[in-house]
N, C-alpha and C. Protein backbone atom coordinates (compact mmCIF):
# COMPACT_ATOMS: atom_id res chain seq x y z
N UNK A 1 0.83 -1.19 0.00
CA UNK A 1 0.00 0.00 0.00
C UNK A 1 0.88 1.26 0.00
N UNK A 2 2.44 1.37 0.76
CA UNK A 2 3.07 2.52 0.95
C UNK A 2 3.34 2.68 -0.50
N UNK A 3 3.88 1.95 -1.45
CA UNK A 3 4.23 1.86 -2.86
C UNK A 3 3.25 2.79 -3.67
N UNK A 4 1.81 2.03 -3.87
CA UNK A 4 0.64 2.17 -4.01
C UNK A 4 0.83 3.94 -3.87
N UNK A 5 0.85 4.53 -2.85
CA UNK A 5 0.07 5.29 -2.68
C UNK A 5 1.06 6.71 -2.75
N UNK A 6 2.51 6.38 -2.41
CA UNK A 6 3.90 6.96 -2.84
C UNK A 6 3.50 7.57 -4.03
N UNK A 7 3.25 6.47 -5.12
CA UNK A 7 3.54 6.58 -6.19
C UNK A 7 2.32 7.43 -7.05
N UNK A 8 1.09 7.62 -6.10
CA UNK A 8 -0.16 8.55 -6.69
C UNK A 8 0.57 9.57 -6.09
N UNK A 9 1.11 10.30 -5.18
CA UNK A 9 1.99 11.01 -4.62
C UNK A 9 3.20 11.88 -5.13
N UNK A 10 3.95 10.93 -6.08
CA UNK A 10 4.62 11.43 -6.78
C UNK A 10 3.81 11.65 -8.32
N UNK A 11 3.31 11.15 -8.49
CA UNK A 11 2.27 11.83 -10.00
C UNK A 11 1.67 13.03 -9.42
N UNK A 12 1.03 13.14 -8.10
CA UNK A 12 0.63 14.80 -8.59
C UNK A 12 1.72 16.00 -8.05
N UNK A 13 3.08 15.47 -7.52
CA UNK A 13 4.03 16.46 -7.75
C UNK A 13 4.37 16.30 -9.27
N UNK A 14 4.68 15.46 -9.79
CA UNK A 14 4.57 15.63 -11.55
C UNK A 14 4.01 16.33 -12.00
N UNK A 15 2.63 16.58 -11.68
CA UNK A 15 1.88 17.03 -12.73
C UNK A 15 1.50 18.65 -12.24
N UNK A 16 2.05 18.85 -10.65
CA UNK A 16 2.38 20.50 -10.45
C UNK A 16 3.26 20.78 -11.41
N UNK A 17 4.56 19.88 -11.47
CA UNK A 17 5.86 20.23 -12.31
C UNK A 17 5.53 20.84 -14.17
N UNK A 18 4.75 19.75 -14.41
CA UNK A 18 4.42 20.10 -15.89
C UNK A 18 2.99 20.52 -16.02
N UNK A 19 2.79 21.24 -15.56
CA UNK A 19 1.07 22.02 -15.34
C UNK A 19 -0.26 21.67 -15.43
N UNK A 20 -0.27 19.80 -15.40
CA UNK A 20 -0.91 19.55 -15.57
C UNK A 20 -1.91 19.31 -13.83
N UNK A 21 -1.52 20.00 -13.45
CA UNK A 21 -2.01 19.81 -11.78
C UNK A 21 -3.68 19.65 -11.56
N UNK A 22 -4.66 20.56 -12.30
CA UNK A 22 -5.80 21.01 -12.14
C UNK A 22 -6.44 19.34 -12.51
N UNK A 23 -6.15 19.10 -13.89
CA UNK A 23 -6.29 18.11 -14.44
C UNK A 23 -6.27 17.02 -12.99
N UNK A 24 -5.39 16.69 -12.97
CA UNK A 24 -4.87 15.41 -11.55
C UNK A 24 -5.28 15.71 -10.60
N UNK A 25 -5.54 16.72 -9.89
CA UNK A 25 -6.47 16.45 -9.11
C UNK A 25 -7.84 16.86 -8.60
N UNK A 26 -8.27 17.13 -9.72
CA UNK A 26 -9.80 17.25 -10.24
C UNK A 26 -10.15 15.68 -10.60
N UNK A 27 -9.14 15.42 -10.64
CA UNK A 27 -9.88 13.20 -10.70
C UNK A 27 -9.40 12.75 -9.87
N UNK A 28 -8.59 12.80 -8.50
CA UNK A 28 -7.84 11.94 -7.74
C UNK A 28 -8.74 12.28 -6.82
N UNK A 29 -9.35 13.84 -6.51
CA UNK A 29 -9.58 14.48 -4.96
C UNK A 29 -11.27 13.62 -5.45
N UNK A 30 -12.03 13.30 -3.68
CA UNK A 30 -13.10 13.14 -3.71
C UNK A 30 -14.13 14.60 -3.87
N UNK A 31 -14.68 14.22 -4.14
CA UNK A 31 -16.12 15.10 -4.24
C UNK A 31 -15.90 16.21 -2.88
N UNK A 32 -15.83 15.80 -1.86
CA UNK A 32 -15.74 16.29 -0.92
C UNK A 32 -14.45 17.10 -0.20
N UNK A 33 -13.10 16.58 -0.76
CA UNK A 33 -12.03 16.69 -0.64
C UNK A 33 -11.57 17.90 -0.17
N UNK A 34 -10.71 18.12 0.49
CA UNK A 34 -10.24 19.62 1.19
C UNK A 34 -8.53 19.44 0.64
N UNK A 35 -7.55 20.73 0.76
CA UNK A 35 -6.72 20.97 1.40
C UNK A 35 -6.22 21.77 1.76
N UNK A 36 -5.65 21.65 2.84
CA UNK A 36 -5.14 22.56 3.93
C UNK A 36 -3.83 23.04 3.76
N UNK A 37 -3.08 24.11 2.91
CA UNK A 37 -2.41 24.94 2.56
C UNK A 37 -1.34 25.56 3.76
N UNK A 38 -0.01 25.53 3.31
CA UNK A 38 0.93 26.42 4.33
C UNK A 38 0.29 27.48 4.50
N UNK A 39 0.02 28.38 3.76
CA UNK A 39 -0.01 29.64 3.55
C UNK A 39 -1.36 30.09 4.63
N UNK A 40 -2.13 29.32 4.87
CA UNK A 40 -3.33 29.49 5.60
C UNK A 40 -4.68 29.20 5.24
N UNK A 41 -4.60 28.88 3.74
CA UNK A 41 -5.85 28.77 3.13
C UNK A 41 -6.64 26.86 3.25
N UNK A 42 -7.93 27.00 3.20
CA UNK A 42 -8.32 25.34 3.27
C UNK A 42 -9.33 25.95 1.60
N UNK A 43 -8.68 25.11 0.50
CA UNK A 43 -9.64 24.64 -0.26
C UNK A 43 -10.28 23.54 -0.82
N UNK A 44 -11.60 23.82 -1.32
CA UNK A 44 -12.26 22.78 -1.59
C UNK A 44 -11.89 21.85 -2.86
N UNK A 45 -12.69 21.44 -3.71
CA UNK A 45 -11.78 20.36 -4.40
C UNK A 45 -12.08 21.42 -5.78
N UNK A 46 -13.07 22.12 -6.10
CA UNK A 46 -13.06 22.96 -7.27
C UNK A 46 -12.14 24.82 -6.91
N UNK A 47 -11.98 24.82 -5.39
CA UNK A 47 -10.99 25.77 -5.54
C UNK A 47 -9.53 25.36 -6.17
N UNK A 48 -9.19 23.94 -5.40
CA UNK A 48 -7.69 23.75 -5.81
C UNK A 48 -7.86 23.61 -7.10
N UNK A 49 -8.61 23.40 -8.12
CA UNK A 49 -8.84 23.29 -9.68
C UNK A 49 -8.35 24.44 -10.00
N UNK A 50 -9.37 25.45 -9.54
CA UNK A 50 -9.22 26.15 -10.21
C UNK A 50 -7.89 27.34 -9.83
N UNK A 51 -7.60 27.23 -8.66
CA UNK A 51 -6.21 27.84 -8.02
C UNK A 51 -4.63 27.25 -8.89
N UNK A 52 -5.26 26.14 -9.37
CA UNK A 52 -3.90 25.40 -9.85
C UNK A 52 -3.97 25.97 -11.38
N UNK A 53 -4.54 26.49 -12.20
CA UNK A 53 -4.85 26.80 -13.47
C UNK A 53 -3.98 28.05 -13.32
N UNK A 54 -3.91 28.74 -12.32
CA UNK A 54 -2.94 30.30 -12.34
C UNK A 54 -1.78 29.65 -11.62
N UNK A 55 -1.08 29.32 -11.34
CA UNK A 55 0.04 28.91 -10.18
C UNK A 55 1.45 28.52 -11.19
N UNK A 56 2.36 29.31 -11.25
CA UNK A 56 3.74 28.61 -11.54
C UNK A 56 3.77 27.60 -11.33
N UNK A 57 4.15 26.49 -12.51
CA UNK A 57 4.59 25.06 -11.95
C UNK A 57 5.84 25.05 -11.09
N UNK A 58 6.41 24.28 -10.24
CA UNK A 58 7.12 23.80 -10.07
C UNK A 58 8.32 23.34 -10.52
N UNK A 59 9.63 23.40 -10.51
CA UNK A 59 10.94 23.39 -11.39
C UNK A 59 11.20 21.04 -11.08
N UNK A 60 11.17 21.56 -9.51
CA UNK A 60 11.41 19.85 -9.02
C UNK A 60 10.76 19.59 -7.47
N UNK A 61 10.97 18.71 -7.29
CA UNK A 61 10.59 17.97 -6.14
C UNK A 61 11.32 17.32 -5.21
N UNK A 62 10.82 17.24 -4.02
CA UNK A 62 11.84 15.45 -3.46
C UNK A 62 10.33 15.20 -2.17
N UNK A 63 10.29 13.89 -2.57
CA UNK A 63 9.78 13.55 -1.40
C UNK A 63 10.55 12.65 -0.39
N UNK A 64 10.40 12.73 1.24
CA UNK A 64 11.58 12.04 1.74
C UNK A 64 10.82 11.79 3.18
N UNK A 65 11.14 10.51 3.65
CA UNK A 65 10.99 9.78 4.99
C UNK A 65 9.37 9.74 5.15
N UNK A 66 9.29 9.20 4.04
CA UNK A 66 7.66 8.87 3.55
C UNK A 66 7.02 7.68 4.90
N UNK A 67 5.79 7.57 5.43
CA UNK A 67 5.52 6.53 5.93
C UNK A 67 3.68 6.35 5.86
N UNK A 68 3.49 5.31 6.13
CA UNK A 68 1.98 4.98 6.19
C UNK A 68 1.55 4.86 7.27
N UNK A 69 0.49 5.18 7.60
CA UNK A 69 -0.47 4.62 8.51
C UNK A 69 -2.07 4.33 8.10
N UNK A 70 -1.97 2.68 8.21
CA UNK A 70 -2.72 2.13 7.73
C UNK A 70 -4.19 2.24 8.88
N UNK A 71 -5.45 2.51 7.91
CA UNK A 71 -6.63 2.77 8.51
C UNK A 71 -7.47 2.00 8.26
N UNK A 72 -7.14 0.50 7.46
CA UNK A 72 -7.69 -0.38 7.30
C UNK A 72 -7.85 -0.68 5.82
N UNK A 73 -8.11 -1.59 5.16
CA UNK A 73 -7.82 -1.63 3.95
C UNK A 73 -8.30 -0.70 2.74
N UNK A 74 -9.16 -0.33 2.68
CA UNK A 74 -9.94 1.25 1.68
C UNK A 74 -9.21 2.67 2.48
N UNK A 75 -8.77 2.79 3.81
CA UNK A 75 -8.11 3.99 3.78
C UNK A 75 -6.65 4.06 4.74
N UNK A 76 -6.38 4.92 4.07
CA UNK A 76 -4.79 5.51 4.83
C UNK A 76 -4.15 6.67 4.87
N UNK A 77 -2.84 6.98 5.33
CA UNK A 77 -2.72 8.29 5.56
C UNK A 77 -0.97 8.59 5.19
N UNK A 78 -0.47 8.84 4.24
CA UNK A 78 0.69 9.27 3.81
C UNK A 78 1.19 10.15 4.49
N UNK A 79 2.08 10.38 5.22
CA UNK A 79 2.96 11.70 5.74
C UNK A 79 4.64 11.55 5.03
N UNK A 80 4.87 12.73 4.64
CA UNK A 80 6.70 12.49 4.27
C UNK A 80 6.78 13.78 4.48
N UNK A 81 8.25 14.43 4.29
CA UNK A 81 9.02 15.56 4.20
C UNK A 81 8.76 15.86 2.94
N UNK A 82 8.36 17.20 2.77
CA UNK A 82 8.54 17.98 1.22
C UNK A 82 9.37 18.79 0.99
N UNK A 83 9.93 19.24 -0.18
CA UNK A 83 10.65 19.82 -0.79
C UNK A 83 10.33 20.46 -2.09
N UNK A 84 10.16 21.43 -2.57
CA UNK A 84 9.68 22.25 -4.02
C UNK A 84 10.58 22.98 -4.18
N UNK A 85 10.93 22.94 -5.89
CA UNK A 85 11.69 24.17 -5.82
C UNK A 85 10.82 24.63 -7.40
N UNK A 86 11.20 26.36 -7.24
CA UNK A 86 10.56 26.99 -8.50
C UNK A 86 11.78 27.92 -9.08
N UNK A 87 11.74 27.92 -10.69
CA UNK A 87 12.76 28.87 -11.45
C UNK A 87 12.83 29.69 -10.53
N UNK A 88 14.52 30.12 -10.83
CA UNK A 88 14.26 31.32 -10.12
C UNK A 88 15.61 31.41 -8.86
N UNK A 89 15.18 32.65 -8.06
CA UNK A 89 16.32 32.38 -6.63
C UNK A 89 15.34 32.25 -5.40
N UNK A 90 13.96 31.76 -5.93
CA UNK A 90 12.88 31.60 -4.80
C UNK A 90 13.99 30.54 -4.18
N UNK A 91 13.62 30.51 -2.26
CA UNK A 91 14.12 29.42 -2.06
C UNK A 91 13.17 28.08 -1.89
N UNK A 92 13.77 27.18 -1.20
CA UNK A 92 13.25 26.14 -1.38
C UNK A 92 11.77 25.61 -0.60
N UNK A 93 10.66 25.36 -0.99
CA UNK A 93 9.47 25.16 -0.18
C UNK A 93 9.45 24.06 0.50
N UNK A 94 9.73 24.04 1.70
CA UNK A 94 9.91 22.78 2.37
C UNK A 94 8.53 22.49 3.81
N UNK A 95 8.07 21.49 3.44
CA UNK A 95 6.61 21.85 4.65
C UNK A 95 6.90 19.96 4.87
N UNK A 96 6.11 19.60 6.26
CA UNK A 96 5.78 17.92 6.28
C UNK A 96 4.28 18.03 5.78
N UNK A 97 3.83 17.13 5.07
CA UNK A 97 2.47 16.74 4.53
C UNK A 97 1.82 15.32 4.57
N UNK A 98 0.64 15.27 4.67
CA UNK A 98 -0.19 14.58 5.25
C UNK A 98 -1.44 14.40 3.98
N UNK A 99 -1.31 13.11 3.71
CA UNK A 99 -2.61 13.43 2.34
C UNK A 99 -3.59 12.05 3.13
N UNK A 100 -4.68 12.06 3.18
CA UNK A 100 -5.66 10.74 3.17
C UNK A 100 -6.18 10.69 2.33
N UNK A 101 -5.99 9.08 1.90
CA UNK A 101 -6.76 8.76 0.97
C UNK A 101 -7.93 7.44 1.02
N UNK A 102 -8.27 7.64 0.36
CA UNK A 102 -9.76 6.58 1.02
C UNK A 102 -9.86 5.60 -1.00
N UNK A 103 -10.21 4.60 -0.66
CA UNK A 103 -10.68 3.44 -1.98
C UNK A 103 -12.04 3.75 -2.15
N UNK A 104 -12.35 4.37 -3.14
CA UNK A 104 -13.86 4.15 -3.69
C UNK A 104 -14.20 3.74 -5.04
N UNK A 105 -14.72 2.52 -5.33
CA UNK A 105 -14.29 2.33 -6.73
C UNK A 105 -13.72 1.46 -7.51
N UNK A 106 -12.89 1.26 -6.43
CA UNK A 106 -11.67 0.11 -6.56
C UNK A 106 -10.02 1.42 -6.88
N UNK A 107 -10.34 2.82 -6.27
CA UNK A 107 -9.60 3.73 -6.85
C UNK A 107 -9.41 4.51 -5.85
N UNK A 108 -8.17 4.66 -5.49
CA UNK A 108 -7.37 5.67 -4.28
C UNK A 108 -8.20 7.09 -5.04
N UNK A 109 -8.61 7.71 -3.80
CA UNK A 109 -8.95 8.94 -3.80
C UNK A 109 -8.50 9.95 -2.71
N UNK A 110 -7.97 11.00 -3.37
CA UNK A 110 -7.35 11.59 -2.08
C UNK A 110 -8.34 12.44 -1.61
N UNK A 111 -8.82 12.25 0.06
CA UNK A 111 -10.01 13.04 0.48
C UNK A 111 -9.36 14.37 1.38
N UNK A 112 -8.35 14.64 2.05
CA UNK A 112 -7.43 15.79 2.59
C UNK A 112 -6.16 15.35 2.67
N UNK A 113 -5.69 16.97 1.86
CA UNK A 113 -3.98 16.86 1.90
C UNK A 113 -3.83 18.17 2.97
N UNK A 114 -2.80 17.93 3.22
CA UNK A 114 -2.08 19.01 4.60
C UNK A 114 -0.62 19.43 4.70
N UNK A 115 -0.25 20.82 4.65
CA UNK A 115 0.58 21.06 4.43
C UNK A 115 1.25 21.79 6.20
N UNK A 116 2.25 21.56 6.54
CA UNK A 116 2.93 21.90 7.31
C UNK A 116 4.28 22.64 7.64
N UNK A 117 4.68 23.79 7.40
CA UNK A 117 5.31 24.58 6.85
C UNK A 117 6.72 24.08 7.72
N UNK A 118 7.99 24.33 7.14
CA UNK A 118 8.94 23.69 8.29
C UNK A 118 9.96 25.27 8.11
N UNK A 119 10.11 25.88 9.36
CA UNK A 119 10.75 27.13 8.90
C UNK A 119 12.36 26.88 9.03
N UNK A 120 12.56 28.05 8.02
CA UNK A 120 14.15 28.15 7.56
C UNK A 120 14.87 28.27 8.70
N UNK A 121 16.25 27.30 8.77
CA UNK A 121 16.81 27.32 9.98
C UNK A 121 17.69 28.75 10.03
């Protein structure tokens, strides 16, 4: 399941990277879906659509010290270390995050992602 769910994980940092973000997760997020933003904001699943349609992609990524916690077989809860970086001399966006995802379908759906800002030492 950590594989599994890593790996929907790293497709929608992909698809921040090459702009296809709105797209990915306008089909991954449930109906209901939230997320909870460094910056302070909680959106719903047609804000992040449509928030991701204006947003600089992303240059790269890293995800790191990924782990699961299993909530039974249809749901679970991803946490790792993030890392973003964007063109530029922006520095690096580094937060811990938290996505749940729930099986409906026979299909991981991510129902809240969470961002946790980690400040510059």
């Amino acid at each position: 399941m950590l594989d599994e769910l890593l790996d929907l994980e790293h497709q929608g940092w992909r698809s921040l990277c090459d702009g296809t973000g709105a797209e990915f997760y306008g089909d991954i997020m449930t109906s209901d879906g939230v997320m909870v933003l460094a910056h302070g904001q909680i959106l719903d699943r047609r804000a992040v659509v449509d928030s991701l349609n204006d947003v600089p992609a992303w240059r790269t990524y890293d995800i790191a010290e990924a782990r699961l916690i299993g909530l039974g077989d249809d749901h679970a809860i991803l946490v790792y270390n993030g890392r973003a970086y964007r063109d530029g001399e922006e520095p690096a966006f580094v937060a811990l995050m938290s996505s749940i995802y729930t099986r409906r379908d026979g299909n991981w759906r991510l129902a809240l992602y969470q961002q946790t800002p980690v400040p510059a030492p």
